[in-house]
C-alpha atoms as a PDB file:
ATOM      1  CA  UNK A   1      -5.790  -8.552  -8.941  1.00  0.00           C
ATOM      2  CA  UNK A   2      -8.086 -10.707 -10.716  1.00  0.00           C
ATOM      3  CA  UNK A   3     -11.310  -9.308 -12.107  1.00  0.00           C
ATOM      4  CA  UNK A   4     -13.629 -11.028 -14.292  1.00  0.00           C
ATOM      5  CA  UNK A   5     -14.271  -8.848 -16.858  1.00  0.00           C
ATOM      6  CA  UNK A   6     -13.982  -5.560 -15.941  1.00  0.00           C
ATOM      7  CA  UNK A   7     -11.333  -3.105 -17.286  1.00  0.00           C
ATOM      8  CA  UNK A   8      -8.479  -2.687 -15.361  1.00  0.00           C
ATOM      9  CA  UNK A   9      -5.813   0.023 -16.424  1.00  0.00           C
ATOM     10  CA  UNK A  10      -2.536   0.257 -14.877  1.00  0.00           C
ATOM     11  CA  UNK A  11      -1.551   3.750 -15.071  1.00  0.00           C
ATOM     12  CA  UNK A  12       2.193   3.948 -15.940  1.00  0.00           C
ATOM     13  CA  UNK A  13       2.475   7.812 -15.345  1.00  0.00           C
ATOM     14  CA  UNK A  14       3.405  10.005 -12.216  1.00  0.00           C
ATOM     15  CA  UNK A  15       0.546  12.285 -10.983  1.00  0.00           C
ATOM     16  CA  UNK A  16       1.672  15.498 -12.729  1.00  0.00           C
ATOM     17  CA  UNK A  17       1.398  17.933  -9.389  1.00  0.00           C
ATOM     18  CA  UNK A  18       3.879  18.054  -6.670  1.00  0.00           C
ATOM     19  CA  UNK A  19       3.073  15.813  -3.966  1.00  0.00           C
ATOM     20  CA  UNK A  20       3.056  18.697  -1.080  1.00  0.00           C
ATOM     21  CA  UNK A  21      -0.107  20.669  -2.585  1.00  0.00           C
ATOM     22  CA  UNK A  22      -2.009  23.659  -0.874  1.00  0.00           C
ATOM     23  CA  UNK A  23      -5.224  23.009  -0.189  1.00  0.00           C
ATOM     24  CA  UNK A  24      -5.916  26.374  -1.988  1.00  0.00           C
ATOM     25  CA  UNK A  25      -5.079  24.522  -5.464  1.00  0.00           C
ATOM     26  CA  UNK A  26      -7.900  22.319  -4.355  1.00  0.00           C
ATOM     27  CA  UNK A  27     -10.516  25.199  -3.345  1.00  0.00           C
ATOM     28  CA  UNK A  28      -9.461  26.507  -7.245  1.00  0.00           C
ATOM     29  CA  UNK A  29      -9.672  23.142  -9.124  1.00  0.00           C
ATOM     30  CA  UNK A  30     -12.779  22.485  -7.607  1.00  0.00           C
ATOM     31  CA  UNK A  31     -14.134  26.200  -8.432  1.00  0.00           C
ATOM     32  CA  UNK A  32     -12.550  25.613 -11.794  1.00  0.00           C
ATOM     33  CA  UNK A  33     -14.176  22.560 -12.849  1.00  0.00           C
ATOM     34  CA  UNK A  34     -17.816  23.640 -11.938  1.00  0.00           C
ATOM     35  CA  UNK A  35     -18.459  20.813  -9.569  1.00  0.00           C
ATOM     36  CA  UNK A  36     -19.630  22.625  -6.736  1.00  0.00           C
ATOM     37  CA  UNK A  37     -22.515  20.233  -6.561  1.00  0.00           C
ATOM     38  CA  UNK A  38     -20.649  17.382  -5.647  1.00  0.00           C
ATOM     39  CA  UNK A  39     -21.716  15.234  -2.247  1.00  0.00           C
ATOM     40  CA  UNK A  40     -19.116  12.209  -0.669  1.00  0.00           C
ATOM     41  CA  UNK A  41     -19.413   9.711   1.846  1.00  0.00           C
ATOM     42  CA  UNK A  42     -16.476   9.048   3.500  1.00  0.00           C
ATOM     43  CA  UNK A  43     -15.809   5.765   5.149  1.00  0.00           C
ATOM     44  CA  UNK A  44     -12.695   5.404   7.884  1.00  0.00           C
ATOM     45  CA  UNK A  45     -12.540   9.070   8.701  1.00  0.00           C
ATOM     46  CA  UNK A  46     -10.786   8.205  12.130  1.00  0.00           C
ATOM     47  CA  UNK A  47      -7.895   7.026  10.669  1.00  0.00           C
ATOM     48  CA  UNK A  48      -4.400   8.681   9.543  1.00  0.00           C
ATOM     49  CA  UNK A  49      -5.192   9.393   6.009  1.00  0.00           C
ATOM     50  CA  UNK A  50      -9.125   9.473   6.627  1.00  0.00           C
ATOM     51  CA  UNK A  51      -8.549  12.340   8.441  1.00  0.00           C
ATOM     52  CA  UNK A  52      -6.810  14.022   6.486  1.00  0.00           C
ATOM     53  CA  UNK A  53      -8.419  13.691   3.613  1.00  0.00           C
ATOM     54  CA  UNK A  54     -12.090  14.397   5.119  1.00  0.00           C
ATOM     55  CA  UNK A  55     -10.275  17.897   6.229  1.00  0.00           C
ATOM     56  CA  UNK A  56      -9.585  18.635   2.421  1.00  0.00           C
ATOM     57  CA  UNK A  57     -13.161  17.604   1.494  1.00  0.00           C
ATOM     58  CA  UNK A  58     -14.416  20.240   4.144  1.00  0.00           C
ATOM     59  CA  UNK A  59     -11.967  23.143   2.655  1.00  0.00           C
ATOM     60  CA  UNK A  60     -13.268  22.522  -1.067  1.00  0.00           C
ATOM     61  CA  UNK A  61     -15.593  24.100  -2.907  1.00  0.00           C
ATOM     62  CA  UNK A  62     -15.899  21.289  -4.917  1.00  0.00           C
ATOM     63  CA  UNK A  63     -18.278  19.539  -2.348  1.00  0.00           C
ATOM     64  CA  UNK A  64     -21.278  20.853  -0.398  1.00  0.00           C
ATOM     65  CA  UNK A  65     -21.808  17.737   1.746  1.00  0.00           C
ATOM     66  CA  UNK A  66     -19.364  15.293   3.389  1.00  0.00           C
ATOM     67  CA  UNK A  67     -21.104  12.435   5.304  1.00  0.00           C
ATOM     68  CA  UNK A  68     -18.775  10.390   7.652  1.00  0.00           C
ATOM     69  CA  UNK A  69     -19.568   7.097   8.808  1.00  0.00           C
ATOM     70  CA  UNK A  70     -18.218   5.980  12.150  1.00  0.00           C
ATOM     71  CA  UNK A  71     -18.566   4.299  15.055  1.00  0.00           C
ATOM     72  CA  UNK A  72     -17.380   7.228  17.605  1.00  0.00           C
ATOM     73  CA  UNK A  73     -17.728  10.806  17.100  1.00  0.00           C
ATOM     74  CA  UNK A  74     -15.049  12.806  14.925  1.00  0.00           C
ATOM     75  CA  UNK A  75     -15.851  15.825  17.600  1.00  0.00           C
ATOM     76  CA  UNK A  76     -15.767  18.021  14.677  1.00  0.00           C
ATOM     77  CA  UNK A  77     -18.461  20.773  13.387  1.00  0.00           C
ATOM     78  CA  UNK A  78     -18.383  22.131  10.144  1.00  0.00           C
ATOM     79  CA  UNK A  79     -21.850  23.251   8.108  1.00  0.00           C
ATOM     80  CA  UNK A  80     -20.824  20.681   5.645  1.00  0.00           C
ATOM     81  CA  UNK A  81     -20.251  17.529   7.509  1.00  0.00           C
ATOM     82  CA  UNK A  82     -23.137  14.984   8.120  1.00  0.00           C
ATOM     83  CA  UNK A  83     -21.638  12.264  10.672  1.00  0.00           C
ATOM     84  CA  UNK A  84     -23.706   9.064  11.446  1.00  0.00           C
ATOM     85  CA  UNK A  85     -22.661   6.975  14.166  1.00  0.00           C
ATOM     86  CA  UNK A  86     -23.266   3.658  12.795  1.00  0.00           C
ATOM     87  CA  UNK A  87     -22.782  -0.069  13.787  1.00  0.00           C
ATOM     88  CA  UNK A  88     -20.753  -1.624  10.595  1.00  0.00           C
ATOM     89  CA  UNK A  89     -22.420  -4.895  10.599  1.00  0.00           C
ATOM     90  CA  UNK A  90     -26.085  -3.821  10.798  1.00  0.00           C
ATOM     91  CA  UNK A  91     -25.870  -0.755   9.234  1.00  0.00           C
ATOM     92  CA  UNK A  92     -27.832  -0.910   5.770  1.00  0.00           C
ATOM     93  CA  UNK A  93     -29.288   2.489   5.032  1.00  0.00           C
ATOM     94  CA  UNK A  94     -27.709   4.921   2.477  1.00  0.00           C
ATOM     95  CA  UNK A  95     -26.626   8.521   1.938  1.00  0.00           C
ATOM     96  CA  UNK A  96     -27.003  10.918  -1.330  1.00  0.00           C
ATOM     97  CA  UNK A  97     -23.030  10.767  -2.433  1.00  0.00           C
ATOM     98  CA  UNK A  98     -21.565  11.008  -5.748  1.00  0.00           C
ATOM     99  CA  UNK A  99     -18.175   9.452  -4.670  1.00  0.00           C
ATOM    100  CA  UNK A 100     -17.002   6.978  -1.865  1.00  0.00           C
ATOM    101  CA  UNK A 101     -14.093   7.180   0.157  1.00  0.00           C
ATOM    102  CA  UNK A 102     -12.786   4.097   1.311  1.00  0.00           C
ATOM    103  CA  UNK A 103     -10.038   4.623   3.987  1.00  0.00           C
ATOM    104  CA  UNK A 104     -10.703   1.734   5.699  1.00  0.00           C
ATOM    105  CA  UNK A 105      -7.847  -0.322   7.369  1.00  0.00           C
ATOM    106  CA  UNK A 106      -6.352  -2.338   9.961  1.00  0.00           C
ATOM    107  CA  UNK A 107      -3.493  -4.756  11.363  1.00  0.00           C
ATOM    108  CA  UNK A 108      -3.852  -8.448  12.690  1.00  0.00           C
ATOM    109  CA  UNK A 109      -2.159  -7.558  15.571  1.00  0.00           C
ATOM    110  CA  UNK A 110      -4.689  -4.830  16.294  1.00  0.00           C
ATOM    111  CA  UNK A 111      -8.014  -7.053  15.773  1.00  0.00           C
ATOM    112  CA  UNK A 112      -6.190  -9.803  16.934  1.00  0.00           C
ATOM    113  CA  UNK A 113      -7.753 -12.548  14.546  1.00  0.00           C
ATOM    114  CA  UNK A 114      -7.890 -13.022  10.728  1.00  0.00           C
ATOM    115  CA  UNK A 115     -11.456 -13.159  10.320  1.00  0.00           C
ATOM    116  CA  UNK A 116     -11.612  -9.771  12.267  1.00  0.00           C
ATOM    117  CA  UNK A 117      -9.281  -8.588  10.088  1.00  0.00           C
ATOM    118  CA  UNK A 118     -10.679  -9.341   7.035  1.00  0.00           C
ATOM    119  CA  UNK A 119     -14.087  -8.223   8.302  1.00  0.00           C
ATOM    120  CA  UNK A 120     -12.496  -4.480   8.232  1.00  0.00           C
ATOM    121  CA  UNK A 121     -10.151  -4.596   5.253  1.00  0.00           C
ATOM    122  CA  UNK A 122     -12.770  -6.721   3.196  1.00  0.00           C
ATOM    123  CA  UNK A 123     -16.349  -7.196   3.720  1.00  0.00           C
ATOM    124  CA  UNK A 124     -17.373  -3.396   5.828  1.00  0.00           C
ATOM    125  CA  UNK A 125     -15.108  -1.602   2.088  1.00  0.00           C
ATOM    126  CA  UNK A 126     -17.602  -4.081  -0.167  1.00  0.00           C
ATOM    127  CA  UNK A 127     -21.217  -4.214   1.776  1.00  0.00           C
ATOM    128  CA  UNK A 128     -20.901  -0.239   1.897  1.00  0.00           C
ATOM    129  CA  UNK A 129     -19.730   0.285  -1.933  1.00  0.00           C
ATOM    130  CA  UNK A 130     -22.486  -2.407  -2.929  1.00  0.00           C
ATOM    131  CA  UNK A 131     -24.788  -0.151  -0.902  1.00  0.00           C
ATOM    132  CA  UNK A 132     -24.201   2.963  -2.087  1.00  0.00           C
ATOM    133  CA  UNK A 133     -23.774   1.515  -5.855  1.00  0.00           C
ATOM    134  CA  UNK A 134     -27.200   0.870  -5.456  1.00  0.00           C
ATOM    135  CA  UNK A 135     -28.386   4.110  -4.109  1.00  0.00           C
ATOM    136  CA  UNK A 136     -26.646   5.878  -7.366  1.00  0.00           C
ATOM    137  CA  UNK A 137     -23.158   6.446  -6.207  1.00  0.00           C
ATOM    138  CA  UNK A 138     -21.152   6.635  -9.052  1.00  0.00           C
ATOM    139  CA  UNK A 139     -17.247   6.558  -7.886  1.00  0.00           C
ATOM    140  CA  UNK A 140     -15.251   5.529  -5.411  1.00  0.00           C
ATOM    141  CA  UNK A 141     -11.492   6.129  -4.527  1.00  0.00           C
ATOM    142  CA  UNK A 142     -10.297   3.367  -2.063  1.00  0.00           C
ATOM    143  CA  UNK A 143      -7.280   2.687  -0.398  1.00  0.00           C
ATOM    144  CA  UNK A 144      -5.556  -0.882  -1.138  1.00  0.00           C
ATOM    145  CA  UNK A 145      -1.786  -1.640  -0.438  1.00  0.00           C
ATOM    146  CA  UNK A 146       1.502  -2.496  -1.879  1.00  0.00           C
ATOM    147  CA  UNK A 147       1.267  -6.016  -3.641  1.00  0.00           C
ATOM    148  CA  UNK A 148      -2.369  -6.866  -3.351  1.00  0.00           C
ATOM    149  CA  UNK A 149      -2.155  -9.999  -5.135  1.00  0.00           C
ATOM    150  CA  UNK A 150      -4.422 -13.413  -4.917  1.00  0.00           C
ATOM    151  CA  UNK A 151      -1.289 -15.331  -5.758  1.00  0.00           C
ATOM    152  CA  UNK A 152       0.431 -13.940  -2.551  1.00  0.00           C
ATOM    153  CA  UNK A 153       1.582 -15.831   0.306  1.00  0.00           C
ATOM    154  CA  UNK A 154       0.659 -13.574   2.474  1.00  0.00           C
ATOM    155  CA  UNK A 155      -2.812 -13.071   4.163  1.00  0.00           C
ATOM    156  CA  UNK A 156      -2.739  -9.934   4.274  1.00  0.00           C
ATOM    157  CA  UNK A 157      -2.138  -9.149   0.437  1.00  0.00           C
ATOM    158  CA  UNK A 158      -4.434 -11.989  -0.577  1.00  0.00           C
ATOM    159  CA  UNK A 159      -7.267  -9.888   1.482  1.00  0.00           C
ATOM    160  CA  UNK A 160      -6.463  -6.703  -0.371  1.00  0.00           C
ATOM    161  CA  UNK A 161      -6.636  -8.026  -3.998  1.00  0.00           C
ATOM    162  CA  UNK A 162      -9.868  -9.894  -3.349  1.00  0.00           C
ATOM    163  CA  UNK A 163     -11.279  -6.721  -1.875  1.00  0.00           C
ATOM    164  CA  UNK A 164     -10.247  -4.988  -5.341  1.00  0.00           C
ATOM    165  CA  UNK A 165     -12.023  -7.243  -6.895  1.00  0.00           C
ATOM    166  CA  UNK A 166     -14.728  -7.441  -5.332  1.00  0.00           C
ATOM    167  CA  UNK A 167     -14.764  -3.685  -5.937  1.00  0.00           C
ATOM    168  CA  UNK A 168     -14.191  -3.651  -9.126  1.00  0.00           C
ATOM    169  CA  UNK A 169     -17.119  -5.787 -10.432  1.00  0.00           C
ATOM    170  CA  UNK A 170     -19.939  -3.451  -8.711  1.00  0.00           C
ATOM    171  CA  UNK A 171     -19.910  -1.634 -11.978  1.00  0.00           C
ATOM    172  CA  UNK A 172     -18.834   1.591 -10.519  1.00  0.00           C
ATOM    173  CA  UNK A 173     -18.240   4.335 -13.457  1.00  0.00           C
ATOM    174  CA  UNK A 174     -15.000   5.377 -12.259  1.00  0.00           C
ATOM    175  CA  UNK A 175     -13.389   2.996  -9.325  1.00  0.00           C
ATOM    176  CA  UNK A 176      -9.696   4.573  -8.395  1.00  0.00           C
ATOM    177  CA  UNK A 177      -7.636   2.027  -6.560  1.00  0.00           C
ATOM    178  CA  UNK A 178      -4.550   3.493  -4.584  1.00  0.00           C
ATOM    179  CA  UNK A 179      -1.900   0.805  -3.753  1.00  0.00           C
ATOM    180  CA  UNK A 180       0.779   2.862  -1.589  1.00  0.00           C
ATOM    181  CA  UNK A 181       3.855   1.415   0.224  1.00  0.00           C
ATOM    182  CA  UNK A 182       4.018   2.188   3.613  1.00  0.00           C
ATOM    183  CA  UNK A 183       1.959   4.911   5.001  1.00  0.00           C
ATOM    184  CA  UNK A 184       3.898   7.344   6.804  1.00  0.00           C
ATOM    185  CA  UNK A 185       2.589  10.225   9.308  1.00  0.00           C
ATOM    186  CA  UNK A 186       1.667  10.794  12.794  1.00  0.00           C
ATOM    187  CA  UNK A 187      -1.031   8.291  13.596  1.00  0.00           C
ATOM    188  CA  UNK A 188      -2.887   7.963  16.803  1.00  0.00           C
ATOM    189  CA  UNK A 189      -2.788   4.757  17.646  1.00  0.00           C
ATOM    190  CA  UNK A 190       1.044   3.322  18.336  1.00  0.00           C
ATOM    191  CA  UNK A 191       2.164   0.941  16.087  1.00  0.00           C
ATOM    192  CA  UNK A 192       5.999   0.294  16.332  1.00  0.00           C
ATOM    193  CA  UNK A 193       6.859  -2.207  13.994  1.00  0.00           C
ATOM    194  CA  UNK A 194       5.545   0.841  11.137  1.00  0.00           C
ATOM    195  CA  UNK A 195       7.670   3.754  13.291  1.00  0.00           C
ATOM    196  CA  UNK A 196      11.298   1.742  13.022  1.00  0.00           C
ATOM    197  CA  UNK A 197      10.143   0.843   9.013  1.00  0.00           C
ATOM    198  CA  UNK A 198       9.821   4.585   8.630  1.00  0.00           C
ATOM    199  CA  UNK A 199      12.693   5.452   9.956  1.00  0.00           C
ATOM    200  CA  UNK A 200      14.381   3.049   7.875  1.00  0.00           C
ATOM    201  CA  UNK A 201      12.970   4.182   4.626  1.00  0.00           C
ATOM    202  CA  UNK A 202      13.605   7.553   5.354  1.00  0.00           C
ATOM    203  CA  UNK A 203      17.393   6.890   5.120  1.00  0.00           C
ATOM    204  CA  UNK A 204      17.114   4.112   2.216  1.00  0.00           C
ATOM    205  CA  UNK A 205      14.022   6.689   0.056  1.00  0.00           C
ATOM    206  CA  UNK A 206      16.702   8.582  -1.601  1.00  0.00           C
ATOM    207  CA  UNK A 207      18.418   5.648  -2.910  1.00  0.00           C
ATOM    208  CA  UNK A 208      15.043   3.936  -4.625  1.00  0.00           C
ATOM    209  CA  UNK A 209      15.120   5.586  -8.065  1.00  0.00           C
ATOM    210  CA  UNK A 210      13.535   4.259 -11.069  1.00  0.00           C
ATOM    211  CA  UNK A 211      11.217   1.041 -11.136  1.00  0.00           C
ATOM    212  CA  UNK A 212      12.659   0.852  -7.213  1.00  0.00           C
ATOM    213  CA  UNK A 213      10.178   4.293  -6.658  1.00  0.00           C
ATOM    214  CA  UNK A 214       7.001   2.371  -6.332  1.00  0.00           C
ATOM    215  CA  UNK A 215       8.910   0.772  -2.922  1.00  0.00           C
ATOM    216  CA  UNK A 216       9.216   4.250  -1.638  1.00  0.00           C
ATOM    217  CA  UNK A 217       7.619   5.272   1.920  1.00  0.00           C
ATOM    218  CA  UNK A 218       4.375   7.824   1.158  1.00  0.00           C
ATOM    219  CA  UNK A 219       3.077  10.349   3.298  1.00  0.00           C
ATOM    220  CA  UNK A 220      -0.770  10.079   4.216  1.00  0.00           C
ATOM    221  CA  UNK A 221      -1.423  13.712   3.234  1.00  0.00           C
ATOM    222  CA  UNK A 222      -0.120  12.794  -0.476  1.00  0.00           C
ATOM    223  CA  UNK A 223      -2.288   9.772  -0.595  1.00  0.00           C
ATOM    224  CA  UNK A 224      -5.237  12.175   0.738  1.00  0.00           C
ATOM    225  CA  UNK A 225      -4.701  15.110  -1.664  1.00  0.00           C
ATOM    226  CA  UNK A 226      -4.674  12.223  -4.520  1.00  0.00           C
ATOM    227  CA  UNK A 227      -7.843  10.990  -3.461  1.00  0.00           C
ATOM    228  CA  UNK A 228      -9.880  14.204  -3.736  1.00  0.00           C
ATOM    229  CA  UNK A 229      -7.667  15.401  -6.835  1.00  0.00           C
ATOM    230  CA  UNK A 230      -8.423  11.931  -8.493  1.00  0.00           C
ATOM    231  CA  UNK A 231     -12.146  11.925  -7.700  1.00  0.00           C
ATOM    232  CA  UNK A 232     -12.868  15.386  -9.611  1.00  0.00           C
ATOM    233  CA  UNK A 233     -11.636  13.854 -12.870  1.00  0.00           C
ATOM    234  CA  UNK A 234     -14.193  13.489 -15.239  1.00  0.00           C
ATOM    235  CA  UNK A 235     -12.601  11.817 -18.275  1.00  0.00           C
ATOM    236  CA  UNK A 236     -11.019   8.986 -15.734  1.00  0.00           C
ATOM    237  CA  UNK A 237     -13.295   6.349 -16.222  1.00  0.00           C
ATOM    238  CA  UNK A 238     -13.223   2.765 -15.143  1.00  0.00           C
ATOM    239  CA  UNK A 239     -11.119   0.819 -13.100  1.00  0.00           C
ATOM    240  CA  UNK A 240      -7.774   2.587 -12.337  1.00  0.00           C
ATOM    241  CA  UNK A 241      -4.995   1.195  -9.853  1.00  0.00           C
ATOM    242  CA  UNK A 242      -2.043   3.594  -8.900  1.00  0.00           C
ATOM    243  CA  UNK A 243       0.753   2.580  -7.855  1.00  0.00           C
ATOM    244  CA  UNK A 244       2.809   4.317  -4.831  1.00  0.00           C
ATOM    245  CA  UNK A 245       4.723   6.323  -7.122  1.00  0.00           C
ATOM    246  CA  UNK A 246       1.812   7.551  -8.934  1.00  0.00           C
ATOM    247  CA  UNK A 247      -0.156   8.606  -6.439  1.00  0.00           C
END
């Protein structure tokens, strides 16, 4: 990722709780920390992790208001979920929301082109954090991938580290970049080429120990529970990317 000048730390620690976490630990670290008050917006609720993780925001006490942006109905009710059915390239209004969440993601093969693609993965996570930087938002946690690099050869990563970028020169007071491997859970949509890799690194996990961890498949409801744990820290300031293993 190249930034210039903003303060990029790599953390080179393992998030200290267990990666299968009740969502009562949340409802208590939220109580805990006095931050009742707290509002989000997130964006990509539809999705695997999105969905998971807007179902934690709704269970803690931390937060009294979850907007969702979207383009279809979640069909969900809950007293503190605000949806607004939006189109992503006109859309330019705002929400009250101390943090983003960006779960925002697709495939080529999906959208079928690159400039689709990049449209999704690129330009709808920046136009919305820009916005809501604006209208006083001061964090965001967003999703990135494995080997976001503008170096890479491939589009796909080259996408990915611009968007961090991108991100990271808003001027967001804390901006929390998670960079998993591959995403594992049940997803809605049917993509087989990301079923068979699961499979596969659910035999070959085990065997990826030490700097090899970081390669490791993650589930979507560890990268979720990281996202809400990471966005109630107060003394994590900056620019932070986390690596799969540290998430």
């Amino acid at each position: 990722m190249q930034d210039s000048g903003s303060q990029v730390r790599y953390l080179n620690y393992r998030w200290p709780y267990p990666s299968k976490l009740q969502n009562t630990f949340y409802h208590s670290f939220g109580k805990n920390q006095a931050l009742q008050t707290q509002s989000a917006l997130v964006i990509g609720a539809t999705g695997l992790t999105g969905s998971l993780l807007l179902e934690l925001l709704l269970q803690s006490s931390a937060y009294h208001t979850v907007h969702v942006y979207s383009r279809r109905s979640l069909g969900l009710q809950h007293p503190k979920l605000q949806e607004h059915l939006i189109d992503f390239d006109q859309y330019q209004a705002t929400v009250q929301a101390d943090t983003l969440f960006c779960c925002l993601g697709t495939t080529i093969k999906k959208v079928k082109t690159k400039e689709a693609f990049k449209k999704v993965d690129l330009e709808y996570p920046v136009k919305f954090a820009r916005l809501q930087f604006g209208a006083g938002t001061k964090k965001m946690m967003v999703i990135s991938a494995m080997g976001a690099s503008a170096n890479s050869s491939f589009f796909y990563s080259r996408v990915k580290a611009e968007m961090e970028s991108s991100l990271a020169n808003i001027g967001f007071d804390q901006l929390t970049i998670f960079r998993p491997a591959l995403i594992t859970g049940n997803r809605q949509e049917h993509r087989s080429g990301e079923k068979m890799a699961a499979m596969i690194n659910g035999w070959i996990n085990p065997l990826l120990v030490g700097s090899l961890r970081k390669y490791r498949s993650i589930p979507a409801a560890t990268i979720a529970q990281s996202m809400l744990a990471h966005s109630l820290q107060e003394n994590e300031k900056g620019c932070t990317i986390l690596l799969s293993d540290q998430i």
